[in-house]
C-alpha atoms as a PDB file:
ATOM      1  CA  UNK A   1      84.740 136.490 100.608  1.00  0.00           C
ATOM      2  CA  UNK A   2      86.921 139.503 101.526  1.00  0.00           C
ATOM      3  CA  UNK A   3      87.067 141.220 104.125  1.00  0.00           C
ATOM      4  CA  UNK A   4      88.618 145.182 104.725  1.00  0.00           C
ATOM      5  CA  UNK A   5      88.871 146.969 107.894  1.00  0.00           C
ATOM      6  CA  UNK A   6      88.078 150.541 108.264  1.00  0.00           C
ATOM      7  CA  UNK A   7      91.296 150.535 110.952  1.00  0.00           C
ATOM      8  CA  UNK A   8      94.438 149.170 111.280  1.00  0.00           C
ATOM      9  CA  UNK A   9      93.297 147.209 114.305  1.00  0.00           C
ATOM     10  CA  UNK A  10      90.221 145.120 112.814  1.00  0.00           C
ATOM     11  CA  UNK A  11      88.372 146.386 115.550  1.00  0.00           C
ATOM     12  CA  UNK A  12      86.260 148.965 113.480  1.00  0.00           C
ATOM     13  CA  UNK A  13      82.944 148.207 110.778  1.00  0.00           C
ATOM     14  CA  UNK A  14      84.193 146.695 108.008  1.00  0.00           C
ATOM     15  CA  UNK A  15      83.540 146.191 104.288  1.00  0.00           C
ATOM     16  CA  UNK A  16      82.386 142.214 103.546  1.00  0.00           C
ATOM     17  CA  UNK A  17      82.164 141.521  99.588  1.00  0.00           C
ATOM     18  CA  UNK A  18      80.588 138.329  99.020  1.00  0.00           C
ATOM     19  CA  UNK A  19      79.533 136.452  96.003  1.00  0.00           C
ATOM     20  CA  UNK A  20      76.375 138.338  95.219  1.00  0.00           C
ATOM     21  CA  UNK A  21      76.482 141.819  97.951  1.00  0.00           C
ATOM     22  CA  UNK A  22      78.342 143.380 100.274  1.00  0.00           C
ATOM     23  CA  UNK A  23      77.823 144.256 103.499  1.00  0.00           C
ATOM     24  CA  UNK A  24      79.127 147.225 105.230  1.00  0.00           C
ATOM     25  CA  UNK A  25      79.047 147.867 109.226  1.00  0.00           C
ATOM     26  CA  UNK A  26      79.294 145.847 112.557  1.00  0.00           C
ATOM     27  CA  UNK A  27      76.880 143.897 113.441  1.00  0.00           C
ATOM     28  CA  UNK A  28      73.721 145.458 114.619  1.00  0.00           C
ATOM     29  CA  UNK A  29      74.481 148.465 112.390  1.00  0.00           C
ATOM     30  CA  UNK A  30      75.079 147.626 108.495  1.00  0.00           C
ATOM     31  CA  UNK A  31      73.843 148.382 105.366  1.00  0.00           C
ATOM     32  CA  UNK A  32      73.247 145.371 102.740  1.00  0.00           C
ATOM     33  CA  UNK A  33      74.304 146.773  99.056  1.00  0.00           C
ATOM     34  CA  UNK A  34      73.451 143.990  96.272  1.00  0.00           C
ATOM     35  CA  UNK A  35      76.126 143.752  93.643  1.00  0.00           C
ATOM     36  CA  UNK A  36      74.867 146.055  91.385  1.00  0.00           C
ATOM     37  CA  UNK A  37      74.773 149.006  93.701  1.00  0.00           C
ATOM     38  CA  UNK A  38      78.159 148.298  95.339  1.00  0.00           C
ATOM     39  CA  UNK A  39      78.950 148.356  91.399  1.00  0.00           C
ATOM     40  CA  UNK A  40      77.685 151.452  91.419  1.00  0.00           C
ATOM     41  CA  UNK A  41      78.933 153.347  94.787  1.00  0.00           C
ATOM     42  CA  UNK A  42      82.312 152.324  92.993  1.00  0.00           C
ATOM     43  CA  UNK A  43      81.722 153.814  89.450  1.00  0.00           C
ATOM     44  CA  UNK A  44      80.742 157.118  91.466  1.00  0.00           C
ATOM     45  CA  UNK A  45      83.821 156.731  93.495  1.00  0.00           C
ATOM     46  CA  UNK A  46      85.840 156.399  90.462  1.00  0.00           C
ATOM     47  CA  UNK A  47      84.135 158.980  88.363  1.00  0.00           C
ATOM     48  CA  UNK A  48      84.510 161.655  91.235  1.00  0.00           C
ATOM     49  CA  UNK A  49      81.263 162.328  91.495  1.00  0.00           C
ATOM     50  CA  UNK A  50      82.255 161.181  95.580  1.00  0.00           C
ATOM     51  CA  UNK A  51      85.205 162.603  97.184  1.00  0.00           C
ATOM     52  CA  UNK A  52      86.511 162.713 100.517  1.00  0.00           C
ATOM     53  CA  UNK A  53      84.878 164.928 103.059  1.00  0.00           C
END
């Protein structure tokens, strides 16, 4: 499992990649992405198809 902070403090959601999905939140307010669409929010990441706001 890994686990990254959205801030430098860990106090903030955060990003938690497991074996088979990630989740991405704080508890009470996260989304559940199964491996193959975390696979693909990071191919669109990559791509550029999603770029910072």
């Amino acid at each position: 499992m890994t686990v990254v902070y959205l801030c430098q403090s860990g106090c903030c959601p955060a990003v938690v990649i497991e074996d088979d999905r990630v989740l991405i939140g704080e508890e009470g307010n996260q989304v559940v992405l199964k491996k193959d669409e975390w696979n693909a929010l990071v191919e669109k990441i990559l791509s550029g198809e999603l770029k910072k706001l």
